[in-house]
Protein backbone atom coordinates (compact mmCIF):
# COMPACT_ATOMS: atom_id res chain seq x y z
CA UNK A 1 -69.11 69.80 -27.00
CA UNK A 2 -72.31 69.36 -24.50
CA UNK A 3 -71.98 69.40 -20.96
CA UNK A 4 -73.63 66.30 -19.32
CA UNK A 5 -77.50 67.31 -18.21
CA UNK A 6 -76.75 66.33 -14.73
CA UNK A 7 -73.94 68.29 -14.43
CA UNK A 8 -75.54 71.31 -16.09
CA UNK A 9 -77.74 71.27 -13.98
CA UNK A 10 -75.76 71.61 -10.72
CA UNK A 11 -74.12 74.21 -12.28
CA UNK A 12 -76.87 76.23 -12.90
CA UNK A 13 -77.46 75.80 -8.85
CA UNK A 14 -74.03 77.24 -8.35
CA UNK A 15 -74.79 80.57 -11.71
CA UNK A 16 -74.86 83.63 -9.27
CA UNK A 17 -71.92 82.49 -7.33
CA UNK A 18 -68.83 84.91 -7.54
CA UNK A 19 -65.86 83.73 -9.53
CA UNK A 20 -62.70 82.60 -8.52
CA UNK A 21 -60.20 84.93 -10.51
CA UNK A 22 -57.09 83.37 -9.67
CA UNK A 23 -55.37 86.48 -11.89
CA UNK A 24 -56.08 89.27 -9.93
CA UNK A 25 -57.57 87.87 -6.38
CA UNK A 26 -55.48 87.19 -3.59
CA UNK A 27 -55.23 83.36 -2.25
CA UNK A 28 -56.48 83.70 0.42
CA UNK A 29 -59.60 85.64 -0.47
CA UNK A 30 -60.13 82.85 -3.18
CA UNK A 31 -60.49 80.53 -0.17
CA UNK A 32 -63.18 82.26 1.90
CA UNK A 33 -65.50 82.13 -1.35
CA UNK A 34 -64.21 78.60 -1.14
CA UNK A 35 -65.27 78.33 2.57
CA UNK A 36 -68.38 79.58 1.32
CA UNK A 37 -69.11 77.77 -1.29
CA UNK A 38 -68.38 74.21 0.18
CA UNK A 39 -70.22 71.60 -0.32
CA UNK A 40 -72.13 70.05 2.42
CA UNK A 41 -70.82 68.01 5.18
CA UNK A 42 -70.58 64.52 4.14
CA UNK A 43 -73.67 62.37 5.19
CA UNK A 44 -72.20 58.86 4.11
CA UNK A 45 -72.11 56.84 7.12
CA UNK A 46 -68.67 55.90 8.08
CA UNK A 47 -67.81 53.03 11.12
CA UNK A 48 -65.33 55.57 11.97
CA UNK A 49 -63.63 59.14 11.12
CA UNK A 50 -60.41 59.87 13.17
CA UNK A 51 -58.65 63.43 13.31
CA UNK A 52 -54.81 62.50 13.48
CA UNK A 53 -51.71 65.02 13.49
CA UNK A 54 -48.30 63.70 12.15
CA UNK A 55 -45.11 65.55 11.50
CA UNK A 56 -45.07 67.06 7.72
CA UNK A 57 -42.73 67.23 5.17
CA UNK A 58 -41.11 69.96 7.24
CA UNK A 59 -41.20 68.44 10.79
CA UNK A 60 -44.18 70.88 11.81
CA UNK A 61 -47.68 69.61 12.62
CA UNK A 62 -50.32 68.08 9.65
CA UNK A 63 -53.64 66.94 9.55
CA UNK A 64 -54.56 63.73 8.41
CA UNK A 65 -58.13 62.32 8.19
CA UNK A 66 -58.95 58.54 8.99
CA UNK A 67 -62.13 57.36 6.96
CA UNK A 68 -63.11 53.64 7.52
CA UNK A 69 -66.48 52.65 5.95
CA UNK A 70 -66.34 49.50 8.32
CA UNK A 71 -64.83 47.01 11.00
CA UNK A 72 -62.64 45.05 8.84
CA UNK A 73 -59.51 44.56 10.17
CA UNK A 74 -55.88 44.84 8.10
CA UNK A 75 -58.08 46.54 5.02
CA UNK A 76 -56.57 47.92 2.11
CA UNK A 77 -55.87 51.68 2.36
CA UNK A 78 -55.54 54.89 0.21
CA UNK A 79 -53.62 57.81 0.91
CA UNK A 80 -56.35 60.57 -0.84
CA UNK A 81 -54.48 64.17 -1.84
CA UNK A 82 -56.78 66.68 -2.36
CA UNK A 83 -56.88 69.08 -5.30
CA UNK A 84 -57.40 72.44 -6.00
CA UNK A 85 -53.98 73.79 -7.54
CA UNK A 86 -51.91 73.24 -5.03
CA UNK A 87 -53.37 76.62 -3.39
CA UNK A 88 -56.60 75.81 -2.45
CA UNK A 89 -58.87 72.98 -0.72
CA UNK A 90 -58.84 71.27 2.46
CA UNK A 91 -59.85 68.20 4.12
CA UNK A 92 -63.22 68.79 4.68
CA UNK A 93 -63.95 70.67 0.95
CA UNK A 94 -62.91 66.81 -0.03
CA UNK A 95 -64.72 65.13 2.70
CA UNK A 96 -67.99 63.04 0.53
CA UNK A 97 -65.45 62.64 -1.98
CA UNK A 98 -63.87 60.72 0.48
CA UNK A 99 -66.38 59.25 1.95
CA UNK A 100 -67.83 57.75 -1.34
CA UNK A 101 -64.14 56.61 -1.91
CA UNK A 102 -63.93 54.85 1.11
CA UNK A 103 -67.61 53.06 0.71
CA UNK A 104 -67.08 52.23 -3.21
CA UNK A 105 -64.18 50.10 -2.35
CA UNK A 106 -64.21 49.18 1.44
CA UNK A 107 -60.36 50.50 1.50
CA UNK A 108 -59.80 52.94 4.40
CA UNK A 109 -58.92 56.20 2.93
CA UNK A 110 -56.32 59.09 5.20
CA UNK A 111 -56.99 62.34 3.23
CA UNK A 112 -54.17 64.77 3.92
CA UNK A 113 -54.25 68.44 4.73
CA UNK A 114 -50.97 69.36 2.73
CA UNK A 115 -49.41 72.97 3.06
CA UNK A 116 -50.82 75.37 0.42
CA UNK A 117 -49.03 78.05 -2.46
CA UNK A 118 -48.18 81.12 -2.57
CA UNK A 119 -47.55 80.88 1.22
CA UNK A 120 -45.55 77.28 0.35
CA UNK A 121 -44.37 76.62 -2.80
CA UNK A 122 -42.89 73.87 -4.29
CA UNK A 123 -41.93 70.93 -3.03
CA UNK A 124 -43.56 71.63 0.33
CA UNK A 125 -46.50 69.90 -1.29
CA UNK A 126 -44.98 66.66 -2.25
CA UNK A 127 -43.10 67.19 1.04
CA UNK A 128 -45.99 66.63 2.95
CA UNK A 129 -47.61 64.25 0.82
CA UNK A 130 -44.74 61.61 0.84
CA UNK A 131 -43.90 62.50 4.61
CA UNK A 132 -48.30 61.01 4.63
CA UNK A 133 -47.76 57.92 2.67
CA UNK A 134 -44.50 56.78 4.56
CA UNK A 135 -46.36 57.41 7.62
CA UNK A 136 -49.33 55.45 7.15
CA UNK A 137 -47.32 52.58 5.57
CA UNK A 138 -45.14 52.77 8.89
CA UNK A 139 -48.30 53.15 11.19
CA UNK A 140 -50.48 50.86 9.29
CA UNK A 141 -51.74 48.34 11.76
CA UNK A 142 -52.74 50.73 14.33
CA UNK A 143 -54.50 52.11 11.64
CA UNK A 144 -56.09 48.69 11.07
CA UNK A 145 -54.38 48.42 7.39
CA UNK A 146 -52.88 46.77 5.58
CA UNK A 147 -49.33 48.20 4.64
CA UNK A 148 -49.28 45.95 1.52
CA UNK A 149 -52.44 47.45 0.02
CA UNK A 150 -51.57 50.49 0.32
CA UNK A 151 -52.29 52.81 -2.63
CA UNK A 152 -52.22 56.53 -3.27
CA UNK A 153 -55.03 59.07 -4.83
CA UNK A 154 -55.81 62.66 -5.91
CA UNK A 155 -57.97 64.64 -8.04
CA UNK A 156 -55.89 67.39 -10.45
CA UNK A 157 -53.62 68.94 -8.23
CA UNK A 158 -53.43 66.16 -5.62
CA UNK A 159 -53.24 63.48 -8.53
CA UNK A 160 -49.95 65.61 -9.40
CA UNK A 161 -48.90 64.75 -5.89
CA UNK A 162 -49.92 61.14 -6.32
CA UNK A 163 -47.50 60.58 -9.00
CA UNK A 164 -44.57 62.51 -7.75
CA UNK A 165 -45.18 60.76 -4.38
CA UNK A 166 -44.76 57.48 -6.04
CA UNK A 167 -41.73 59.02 -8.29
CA UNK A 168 -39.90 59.96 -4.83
CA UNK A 169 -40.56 56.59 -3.78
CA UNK A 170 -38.85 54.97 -6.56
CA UNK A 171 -36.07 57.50 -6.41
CA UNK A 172 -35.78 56.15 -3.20
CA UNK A 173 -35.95 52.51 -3.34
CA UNK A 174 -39.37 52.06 -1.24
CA UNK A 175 -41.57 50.16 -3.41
CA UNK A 176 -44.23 50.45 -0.48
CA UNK A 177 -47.23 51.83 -3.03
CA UNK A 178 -49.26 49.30 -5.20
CA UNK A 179 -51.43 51.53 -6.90
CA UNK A 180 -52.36 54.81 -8.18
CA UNK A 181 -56.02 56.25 -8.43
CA UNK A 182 -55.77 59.35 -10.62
CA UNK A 183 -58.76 61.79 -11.19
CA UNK A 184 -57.59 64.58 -13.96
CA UNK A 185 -54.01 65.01 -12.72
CA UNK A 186 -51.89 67.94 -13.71
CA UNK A 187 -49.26 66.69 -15.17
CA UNK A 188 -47.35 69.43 -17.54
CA UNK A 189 -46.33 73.15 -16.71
CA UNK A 190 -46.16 74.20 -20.22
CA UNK A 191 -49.64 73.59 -20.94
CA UNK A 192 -49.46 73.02 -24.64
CA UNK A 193 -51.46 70.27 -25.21
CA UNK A 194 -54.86 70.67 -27.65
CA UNK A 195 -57.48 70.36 -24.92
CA UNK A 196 -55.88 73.25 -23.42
CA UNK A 197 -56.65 75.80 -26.46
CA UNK A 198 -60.43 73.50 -27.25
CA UNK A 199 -61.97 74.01 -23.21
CA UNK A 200 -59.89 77.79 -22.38
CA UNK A 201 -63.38 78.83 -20.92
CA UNK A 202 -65.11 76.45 -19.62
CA UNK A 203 -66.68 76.22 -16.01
CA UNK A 204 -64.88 75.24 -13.04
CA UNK A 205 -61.39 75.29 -14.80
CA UNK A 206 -59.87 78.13 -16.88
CA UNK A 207 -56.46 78.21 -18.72
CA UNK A 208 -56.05 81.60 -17.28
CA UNK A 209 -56.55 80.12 -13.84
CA UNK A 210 -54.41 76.74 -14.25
CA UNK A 211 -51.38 79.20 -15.29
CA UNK A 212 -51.52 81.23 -12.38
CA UNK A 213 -52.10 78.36 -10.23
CA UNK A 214 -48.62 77.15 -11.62
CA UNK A 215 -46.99 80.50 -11.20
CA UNK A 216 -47.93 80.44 -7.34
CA UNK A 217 -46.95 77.10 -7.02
CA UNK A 218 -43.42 76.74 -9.10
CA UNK A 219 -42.31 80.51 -9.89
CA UNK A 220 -39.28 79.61 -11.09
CA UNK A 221 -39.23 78.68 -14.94
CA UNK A 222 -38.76 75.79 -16.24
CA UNK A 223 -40.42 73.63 -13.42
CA UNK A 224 -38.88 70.90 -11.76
CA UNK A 225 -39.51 67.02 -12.95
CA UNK A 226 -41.32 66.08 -10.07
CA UNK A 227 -43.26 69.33 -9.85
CA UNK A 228 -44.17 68.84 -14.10
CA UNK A 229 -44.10 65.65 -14.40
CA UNK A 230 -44.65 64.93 -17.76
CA UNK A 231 -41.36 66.08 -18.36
CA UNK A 232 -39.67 63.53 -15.70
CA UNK A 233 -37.74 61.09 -17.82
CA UNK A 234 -38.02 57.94 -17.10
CA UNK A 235 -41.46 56.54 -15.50
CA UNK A 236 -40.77 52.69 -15.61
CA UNK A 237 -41.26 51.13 -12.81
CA UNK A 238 -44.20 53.08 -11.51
CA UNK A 239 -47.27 51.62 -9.53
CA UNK A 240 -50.26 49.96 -11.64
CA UNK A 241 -52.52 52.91 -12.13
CA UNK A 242 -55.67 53.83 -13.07
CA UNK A 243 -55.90 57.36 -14.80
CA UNK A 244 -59.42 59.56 -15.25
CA UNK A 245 -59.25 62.27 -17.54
CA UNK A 246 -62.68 64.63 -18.22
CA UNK A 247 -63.67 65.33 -21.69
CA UNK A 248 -64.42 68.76 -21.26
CA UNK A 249 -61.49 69.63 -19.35
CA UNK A 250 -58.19 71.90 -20.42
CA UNK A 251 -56.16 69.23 -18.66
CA UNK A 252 -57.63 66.12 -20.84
CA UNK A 253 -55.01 66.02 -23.10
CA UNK A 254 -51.98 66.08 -20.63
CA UNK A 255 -53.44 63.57 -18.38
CA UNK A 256 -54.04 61.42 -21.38
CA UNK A 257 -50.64 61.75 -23.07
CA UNK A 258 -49.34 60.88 -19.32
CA UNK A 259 -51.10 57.46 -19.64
CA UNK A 260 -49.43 56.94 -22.96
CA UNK A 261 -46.83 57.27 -21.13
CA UNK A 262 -46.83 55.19 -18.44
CA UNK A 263 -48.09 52.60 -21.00
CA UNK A 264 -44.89 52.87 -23.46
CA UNK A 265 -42.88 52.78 -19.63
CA UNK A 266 -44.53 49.35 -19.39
CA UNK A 267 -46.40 49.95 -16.48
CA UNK A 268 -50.29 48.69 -16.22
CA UNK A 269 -52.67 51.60 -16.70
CA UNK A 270 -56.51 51.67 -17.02
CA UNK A 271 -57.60 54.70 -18.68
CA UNK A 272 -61.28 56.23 -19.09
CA UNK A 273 -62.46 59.91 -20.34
CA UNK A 274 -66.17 61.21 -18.38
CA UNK A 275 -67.48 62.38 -21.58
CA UNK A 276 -69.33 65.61 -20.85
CA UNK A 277 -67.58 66.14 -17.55
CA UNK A 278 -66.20 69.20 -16.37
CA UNK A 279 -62.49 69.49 -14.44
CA UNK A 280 -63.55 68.48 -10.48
CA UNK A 281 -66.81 66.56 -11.34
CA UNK A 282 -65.58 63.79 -8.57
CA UNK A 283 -66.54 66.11 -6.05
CA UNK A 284 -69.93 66.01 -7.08
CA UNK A 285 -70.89 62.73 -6.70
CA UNK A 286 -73.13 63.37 -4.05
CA UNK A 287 -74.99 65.36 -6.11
CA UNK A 288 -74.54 64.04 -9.76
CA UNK A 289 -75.91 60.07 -10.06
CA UNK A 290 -73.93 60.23 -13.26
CA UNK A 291 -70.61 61.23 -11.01
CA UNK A 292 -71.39 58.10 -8.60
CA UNK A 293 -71.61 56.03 -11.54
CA UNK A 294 -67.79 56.76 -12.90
CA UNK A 295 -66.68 56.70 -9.52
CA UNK A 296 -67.76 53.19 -9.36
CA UNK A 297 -66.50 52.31 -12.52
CA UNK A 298 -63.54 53.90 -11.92
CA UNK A 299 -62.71 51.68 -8.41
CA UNK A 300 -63.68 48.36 -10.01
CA UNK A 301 -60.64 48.54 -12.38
CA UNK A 302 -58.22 48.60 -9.12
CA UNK A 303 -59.49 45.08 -9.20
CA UNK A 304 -57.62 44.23 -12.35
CA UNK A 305 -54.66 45.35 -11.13
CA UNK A 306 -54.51 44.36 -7.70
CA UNK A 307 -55.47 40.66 -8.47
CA UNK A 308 -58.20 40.92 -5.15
CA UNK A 309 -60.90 42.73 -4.52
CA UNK A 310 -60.69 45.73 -3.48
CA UNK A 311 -64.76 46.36 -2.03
């Protein structure tokens, strides 16, 4: 169990910073050291980023953000959730993430600004994050995309959202999502899996952290389908996907036995582990060559699914 040198050393950049005890801080005092401890603005050229507000899951006003690395007209597009348990992150703690996103593939990528647990809990999340996807796929052209390429994406918490957007889409009947772009997802409340008992400790992640993340998110017991959904029953049908898991990561496991999953369900899934990656190393591409690198690898397999290219 080594953690890659690149990422090691980052991480000994980041030593002295103050921890984010999900247990026994409040929220919202988790997200000023968050506001903090953001990474910098993104500084990948973009032909254009465009600030839009669309009516949420609840009717109320959300933030979207437009990313398009260039003037291509009708280009593919992916609708990016962010992650950070459902309670924390924002658009702009995702923004290079984004960005790199956007310039790997040549897709134009709307990240969405989703309402946050404890303050919302479950499914104001999804809520939001379907209301998104419908409403680029129904706005696409002004958007300058291409409705049929549309494809949704999310790192752990917002990879959860991915999949439950596209298992509310099948539930009902809109078959408007061709692919999936998963980074570490969250996929079961009961948190049983090995990986979760093997990485209890490590950086970035804990066990202790991920449970409390759940508890703010779904307090009632046991969680809903679409909430864990490695416990919704029947995933056939489901978008081609393509499905990242860390090695070093309490979530591995789940994210992995998801896959299986969706590969028993008969739906076409590419699968890779970042062996010596930590939970959230996507967000570090910027800073981590070796991050860049899976990102890369990890957008040319939406080619073998999609049939085109996607860059």
């Amino acid at each position: 169990m080594q953690i890659h040198p690149e990422m090691a050393a980052v991480l000994e950049q980041f030593k002295d910073a103050p921890p984010m005890d999900f247990v026994n801080t409040p929220v919202p005092e988790i997200r000023k050291l968050m506001d903090h401890m953001a990474f910098p603005p993104g500084n990948l050229p973009m032909h254009e980023v465009r600030e839009l507000s669309i009516p949420g899951g609840d009717g109320q006003a959300m933030k979207l953000r437009l990313y398009r690395p260039s003037t291509a007209q009708s280009a593919p597009v992916m609708v990016y959730f962010h992650g950070g348990g459902w309670c924390i992150g924002t658009l702009d703690t995702h923004d290079n993430l984004c960005r790199h996103l956007a310039r790997i593939t040549g897709m134009n990528v709307v990240s969405v600004d989703y309402r946050l647990a404890p303050e919302h809990v479950f499914p104001a999340a999804l809520d939001d994050a379907y209301a998104a996807t419908r409403w680029v796929a129904d706005h696409a052209a002004e958007l300058n995309c291409d409705a049929s390429q549309l494809m949704v994406a999310g790192d752990s918490a917002g990879g959860n959202l991915a999949i439950a957007t596209c298992l509310r889409a099948r539930e009902d009947g809109w078959n408007g999502i061709a692919q999936q772009l998963l980074f570490y997802p969250v996929c079961d409340s009961r948190m049983d899996a090995p990986s979760h008992a093997l990485y209890a400790q490590m950086p970035i992640l804990t066990r202790e952290a991920m449970a409390a993340m759940w508890r703010h998110y779904h307090p009632g017991v046991p969680a809903h389908p679409l909430a864990s959904i490695m416990q919704y029953p029947d995933v056939a049908g489901l978008p081609p996907a393509v499905l990242v898991t860390a090695e070093l990561d309490i979530l591995r496991d789940e994210g992995e036995g998801f896959a299986q999953r969706l590969q028993q369900a008969g739906v076409p899934v590419s699968t890779m582990r970042a062996e010596g990656m930590l939970h959230g190393f996507a967000n570090f591409s910027t800073l981590v060559p070796a991050v860049a690198r899976l990102l890369e690898e990890a957008c040319s397999k939406l080619q073998n699914h999609s049939g085109r290219t996607v860059g």
